[in-house]
Protein backbone atom coordinates (compact mmCIF):
# COMPACT_ATOMS: atom_id res chain seq x y z
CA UNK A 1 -58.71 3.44 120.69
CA UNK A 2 -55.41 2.80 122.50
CA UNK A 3 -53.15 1.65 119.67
CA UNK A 4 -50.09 -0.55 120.30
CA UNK A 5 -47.10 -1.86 118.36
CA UNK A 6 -46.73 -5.56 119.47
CA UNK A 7 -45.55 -9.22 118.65
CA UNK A 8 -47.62 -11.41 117.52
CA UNK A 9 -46.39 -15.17 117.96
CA UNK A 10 -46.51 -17.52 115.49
CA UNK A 11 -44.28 -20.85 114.42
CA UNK A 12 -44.28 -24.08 116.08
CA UNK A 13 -42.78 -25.54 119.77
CA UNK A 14 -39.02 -24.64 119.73
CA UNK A 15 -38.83 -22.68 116.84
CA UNK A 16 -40.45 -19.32 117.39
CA UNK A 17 -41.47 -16.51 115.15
CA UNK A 18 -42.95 -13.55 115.48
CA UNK A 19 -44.92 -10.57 113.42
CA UNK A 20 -44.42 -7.49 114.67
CA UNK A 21 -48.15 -5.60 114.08
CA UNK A 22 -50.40 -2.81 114.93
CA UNK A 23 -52.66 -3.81 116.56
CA UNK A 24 -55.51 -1.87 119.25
CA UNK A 25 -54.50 -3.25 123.25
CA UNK A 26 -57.45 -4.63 123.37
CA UNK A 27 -57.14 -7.66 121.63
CA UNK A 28 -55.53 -10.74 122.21
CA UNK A 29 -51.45 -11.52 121.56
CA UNK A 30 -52.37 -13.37 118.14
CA UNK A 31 -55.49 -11.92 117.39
CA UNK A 32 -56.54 -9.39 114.57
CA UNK A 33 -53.91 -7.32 113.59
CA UNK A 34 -54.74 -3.58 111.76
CA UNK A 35 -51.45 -3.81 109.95
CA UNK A 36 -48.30 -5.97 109.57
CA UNK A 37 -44.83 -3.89 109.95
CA UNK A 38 -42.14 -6.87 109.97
CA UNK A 39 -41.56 -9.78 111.55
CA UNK A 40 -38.60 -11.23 113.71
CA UNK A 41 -37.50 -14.60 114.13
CA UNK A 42 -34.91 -15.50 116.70
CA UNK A 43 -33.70 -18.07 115.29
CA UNK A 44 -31.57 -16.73 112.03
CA UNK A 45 -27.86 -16.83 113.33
CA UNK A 46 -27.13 -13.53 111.78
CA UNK A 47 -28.61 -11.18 113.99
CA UNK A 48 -29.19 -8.50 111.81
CA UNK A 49 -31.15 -10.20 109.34
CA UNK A 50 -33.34 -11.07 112.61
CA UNK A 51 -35.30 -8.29 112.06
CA UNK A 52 -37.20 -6.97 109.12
CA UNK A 53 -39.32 -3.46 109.65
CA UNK A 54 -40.98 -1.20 107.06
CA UNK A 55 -39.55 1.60 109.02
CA UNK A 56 -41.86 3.65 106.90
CA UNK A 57 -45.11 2.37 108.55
CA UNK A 58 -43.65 2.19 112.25
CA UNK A 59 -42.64 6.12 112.06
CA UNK A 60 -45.72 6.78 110.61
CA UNK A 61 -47.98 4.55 113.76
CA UNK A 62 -45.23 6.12 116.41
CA UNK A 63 -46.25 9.73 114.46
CA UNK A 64 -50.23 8.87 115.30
CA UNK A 65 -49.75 7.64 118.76
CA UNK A 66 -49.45 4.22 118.78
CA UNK A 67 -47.14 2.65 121.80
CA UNK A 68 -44.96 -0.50 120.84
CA UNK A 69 -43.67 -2.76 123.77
CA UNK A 70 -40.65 -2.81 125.18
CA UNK A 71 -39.68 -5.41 122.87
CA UNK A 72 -40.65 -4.08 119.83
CA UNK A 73 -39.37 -0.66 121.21
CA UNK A 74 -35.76 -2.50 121.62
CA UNK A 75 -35.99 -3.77 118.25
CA UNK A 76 -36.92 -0.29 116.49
CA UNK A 77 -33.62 1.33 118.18
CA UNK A 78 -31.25 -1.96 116.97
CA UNK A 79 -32.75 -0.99 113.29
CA UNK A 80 -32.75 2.48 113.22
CA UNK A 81 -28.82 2.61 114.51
CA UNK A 82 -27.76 -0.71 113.05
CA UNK A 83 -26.32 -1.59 116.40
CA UNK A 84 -27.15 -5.68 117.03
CA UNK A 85 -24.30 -6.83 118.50
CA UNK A 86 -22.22 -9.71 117.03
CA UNK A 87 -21.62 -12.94 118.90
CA UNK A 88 -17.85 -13.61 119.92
CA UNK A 89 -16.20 -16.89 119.55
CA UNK A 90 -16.67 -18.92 122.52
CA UNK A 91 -13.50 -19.24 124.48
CA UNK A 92 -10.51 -21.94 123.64
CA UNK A 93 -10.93 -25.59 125.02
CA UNK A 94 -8.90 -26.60 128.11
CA UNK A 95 -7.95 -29.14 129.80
CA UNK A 96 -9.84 -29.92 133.07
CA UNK A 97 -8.31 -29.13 136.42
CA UNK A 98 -6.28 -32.26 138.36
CA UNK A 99 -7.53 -32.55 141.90
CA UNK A 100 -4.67 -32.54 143.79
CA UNK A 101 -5.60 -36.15 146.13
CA UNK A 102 -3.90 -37.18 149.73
CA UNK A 103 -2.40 -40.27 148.67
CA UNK A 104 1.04 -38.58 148.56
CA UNK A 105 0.51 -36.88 151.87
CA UNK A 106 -0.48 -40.45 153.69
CA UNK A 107 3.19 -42.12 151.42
CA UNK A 108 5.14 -39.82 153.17
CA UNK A 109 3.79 -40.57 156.93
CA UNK A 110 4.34 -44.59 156.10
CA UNK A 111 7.44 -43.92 154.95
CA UNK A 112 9.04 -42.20 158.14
């Protein structure tokens, strides 16, 4: 049995979540799971408490063969080295560029 480490979607429209499971390839994105690991939900502003994994269970699935996705596999690597970024400020306001118009070119021909 082909065993895979996956997301498993759950929430509502516009405000995902998702459980990250073990579950065999065979079955379908939110079907029957064999085990719950964590969960991840985008929308927390602090990005580390994004993600929650009982690191415990993963190593032990990765240990027995199971594959997770590239998702889940991007996810395991931010946990393990605690590296999930931090969003900068966005940049100051400023004030919108003049266009420069040809009314003062056409004042100076009517005025020679």
């Amino acid at each position: 049995m082909a065993v895979r480490i996956r997301m498993k979607k759950m929430g509502r429209k516009h405000r995902p979540f998702f459980r990250i499971c073990v579950m065999d390839a065979r079955v379908q994105r939110d079907g029957k799971a064999i085990e719950e690991v964590g969960h991840y939900d985008p929308m927390v502003s602090d990005k580390a408490r994004r993600v929650l994994l009982n690191m415990e269970r993963v190593d032990y699935w990765l240990s027995v063969g199971a594959q997770p996705s590239e998702k889940v596999n991007a996810l395991i690597r931010k946990v393990r080295t605690n590296k999930f970024g931090s969003a900068s400020a966005p940049p100051p306001m400023t004030p919108p560029k003049v266009k420069e118009t040809a009314a003062p070119a056409a004042a100076e021909a009517s005025a020679e």
